[in-house]
N, C-alpha and C. Protein backbone atom coordinates (compact mmCIF):
# COMPACT_ATOMS: atom_id res chain seq x y z
N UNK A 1 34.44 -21.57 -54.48
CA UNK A 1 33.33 -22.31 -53.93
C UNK A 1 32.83 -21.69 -52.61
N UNK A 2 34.48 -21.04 -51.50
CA UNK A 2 33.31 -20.65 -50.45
C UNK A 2 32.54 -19.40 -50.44
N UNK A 3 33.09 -18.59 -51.87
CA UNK A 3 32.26 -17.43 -51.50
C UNK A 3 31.01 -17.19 -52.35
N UNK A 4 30.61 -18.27 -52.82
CA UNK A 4 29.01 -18.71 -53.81
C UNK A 4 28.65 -19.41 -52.17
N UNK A 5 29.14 -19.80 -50.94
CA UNK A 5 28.39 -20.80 -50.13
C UNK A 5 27.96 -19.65 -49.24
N UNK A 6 29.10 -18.49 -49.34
CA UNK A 6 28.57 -17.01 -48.38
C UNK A 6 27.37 -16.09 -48.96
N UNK A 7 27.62 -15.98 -50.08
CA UNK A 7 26.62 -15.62 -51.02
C UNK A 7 25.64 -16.33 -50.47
N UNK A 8 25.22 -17.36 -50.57
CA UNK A 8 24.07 -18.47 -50.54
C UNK A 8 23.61 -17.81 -49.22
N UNK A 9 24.23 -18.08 -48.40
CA UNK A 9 23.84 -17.86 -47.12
C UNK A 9 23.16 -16.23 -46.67
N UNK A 10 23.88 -15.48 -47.25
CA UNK A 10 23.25 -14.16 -46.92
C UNK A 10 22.23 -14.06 -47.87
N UNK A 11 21.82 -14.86 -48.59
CA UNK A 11 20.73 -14.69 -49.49
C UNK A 11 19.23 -15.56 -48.77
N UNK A 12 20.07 -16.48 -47.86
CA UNK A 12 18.73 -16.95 -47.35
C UNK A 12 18.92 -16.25 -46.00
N UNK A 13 19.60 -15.80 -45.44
CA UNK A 13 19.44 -14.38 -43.62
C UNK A 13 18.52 -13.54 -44.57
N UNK A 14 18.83 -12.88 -45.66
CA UNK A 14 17.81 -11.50 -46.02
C UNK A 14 16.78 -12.40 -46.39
N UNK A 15 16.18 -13.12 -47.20
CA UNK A 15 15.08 -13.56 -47.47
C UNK A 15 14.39 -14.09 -46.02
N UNK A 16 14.93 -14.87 -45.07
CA UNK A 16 14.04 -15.26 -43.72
C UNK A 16 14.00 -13.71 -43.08
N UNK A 17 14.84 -13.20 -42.96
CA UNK A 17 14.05 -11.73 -42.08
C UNK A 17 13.11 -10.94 -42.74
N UNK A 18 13.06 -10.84 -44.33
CA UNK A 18 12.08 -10.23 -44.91
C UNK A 18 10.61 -11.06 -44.78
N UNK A 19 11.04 -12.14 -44.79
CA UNK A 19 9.55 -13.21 -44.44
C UNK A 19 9.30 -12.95 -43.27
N UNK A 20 10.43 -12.54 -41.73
CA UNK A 20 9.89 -11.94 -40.83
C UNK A 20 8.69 -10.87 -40.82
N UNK A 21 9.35 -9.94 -41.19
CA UNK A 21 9.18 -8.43 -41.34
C UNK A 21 7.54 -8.67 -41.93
N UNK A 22 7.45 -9.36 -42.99
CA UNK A 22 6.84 -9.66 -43.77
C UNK A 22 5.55 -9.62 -42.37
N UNK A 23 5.53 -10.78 -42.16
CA UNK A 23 4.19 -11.31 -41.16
C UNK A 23 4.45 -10.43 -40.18
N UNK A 24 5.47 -10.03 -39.66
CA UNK A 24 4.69 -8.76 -38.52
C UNK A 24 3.96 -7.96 -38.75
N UNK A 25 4.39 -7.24 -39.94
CA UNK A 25 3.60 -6.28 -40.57
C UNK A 25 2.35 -6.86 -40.82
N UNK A 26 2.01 -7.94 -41.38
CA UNK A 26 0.46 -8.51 -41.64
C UNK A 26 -0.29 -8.73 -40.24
N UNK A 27 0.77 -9.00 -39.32
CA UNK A 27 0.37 -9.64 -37.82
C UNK A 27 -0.56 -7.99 -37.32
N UNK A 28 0.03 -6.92 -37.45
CA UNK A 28 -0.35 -5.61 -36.47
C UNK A 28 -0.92 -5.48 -37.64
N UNK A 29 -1.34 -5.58 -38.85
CA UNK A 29 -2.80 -4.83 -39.99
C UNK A 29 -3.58 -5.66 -39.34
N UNK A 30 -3.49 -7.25 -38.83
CA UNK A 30 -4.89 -7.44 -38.65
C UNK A 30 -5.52 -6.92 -36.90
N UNK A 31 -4.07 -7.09 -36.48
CA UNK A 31 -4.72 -6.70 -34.87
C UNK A 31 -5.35 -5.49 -34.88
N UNK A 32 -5.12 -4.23 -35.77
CA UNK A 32 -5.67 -2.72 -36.58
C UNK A 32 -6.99 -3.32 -36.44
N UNK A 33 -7.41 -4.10 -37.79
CA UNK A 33 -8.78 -4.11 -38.10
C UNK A 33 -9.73 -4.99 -36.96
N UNK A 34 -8.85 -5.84 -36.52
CA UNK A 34 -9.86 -6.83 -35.37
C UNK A 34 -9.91 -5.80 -34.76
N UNK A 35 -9.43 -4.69 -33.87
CA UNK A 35 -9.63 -3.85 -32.88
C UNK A 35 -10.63 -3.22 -33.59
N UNK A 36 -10.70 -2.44 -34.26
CA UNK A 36 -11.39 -1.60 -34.85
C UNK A 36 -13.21 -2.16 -35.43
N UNK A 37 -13.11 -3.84 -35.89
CA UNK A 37 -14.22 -4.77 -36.08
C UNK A 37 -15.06 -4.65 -34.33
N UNK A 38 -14.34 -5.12 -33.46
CA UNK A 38 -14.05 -5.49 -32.09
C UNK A 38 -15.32 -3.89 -31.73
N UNK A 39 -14.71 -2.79 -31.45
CA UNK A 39 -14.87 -1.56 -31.24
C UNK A 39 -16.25 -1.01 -31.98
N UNK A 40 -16.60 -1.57 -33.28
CA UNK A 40 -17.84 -1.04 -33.96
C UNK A 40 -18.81 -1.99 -33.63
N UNK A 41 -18.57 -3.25 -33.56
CA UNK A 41 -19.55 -3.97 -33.05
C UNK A 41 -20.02 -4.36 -31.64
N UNK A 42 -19.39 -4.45 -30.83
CA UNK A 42 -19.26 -4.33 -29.24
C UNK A 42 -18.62 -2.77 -29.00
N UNK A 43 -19.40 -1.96 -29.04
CA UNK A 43 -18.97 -0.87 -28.02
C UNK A 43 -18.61 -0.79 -26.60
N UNK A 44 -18.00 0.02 -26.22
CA UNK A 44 -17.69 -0.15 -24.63
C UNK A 44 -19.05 0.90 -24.11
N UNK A 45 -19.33 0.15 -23.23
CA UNK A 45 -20.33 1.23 -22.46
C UNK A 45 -20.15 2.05 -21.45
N UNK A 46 -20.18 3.35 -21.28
CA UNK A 46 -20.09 4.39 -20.88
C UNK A 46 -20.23 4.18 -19.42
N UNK A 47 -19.32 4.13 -18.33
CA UNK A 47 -19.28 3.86 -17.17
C UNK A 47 -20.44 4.60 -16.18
N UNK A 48 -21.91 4.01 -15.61
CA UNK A 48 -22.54 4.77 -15.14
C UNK A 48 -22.30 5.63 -13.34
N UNK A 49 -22.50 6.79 -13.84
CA UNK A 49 -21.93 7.31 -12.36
C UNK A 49 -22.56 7.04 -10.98
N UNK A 50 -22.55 6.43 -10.08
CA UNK A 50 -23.41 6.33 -8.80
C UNK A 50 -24.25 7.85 -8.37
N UNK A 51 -24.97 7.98 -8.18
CA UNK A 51 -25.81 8.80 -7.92
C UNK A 51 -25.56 9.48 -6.44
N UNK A 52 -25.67 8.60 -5.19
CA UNK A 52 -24.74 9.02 -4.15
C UNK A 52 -24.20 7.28 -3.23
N UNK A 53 -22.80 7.55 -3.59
CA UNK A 53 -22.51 6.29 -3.19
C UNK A 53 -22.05 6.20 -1.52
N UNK A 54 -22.75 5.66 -0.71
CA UNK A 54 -22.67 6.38 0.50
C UNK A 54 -21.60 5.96 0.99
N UNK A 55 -20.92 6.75 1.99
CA UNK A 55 -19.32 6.80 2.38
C UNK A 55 -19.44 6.28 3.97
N UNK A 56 -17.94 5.44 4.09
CA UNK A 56 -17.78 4.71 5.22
C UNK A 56 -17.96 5.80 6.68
N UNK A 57 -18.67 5.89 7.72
CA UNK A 57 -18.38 6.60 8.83
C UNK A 57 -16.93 6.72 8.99
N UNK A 58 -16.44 8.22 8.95
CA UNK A 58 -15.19 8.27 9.78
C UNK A 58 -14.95 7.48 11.20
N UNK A 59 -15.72 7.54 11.74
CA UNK A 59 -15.77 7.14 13.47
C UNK A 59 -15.12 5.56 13.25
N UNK A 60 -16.07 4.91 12.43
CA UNK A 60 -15.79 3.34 11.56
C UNK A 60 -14.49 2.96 11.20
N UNK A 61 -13.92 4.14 10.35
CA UNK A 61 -12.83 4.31 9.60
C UNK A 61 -11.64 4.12 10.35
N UNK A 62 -11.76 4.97 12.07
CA UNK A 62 -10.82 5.24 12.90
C UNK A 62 -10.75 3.89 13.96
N UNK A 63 -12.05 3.44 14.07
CA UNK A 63 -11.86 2.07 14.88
C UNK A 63 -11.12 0.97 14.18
N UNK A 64 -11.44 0.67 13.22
CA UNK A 64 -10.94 -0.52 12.02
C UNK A 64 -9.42 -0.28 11.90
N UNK A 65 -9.24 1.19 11.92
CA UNK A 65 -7.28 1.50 11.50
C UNK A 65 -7.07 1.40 13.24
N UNK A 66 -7.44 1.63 13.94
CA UNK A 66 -7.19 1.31 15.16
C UNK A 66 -7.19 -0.15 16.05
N UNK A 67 -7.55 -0.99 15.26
CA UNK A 67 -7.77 -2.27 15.87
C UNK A 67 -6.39 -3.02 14.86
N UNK A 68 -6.38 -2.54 13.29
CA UNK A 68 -5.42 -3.01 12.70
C UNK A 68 -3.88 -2.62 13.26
N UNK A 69 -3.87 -1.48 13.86
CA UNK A 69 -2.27 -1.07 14.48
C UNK A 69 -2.55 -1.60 16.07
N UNK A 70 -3.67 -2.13 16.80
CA UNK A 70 -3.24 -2.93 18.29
C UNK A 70 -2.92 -4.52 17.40
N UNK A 71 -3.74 -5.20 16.10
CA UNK A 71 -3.11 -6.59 15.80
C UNK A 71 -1.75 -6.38 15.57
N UNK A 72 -1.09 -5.78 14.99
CA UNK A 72 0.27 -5.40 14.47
C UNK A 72 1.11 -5.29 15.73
N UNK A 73 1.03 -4.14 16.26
CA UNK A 73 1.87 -4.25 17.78
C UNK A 73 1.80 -5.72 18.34
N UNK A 74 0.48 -6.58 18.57
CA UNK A 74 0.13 -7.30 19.96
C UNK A 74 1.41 -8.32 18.98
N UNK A 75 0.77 -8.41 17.27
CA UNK A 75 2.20 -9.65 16.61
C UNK A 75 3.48 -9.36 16.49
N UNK A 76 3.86 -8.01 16.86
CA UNK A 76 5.57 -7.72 16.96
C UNK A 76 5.97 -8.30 18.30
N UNK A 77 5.30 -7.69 19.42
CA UNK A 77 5.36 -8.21 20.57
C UNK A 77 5.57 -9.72 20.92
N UNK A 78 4.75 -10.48 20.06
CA UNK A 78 4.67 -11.94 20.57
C UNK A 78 5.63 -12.73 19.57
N UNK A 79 6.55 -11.81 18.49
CA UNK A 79 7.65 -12.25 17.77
C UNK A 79 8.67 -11.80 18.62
N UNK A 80 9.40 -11.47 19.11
CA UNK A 80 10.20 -10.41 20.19
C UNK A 80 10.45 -11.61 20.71
């Protein structure tokens, strides 16, 4: 009797993992074709390049990093 109940049992572990296996495999064919549906009908559009995207003044650049390292010091200082 217990080894028709072991039997039994490994007959329903392989049948639930093949029903796994089963739908993953169906799960990634459809995510395949939705991507691919997705992709022919909504294209991505081609990122347009700025023409001239004008750049921060260095001078700007050096005051701003310079005001950020006196806040930093003045808050170590007043943690101290």
């Amino acid at each position: 009797m217990e080894i028709n109940l072991v039997a039994e049992g490994l007959k329903f572990m392989v049948l639930g993992m093949l029903i796994v296996f089963v739908f993953l495999y169906v799960l990634v064919e459809v995510m395949k074709l939705q991507a691919k549906l997705i992709n022919k009908y909504f294209p991505e559009k081609e990122p347009e390049a700025p023409a001239s995207a004008p750049r921060a003044d260095s001078d700007e650049e050096a005051r701003v990093t310079a005001a950020i390292v006196a806040a930093i010091a003045e808050f170590r200082k007043t943690k101290s």
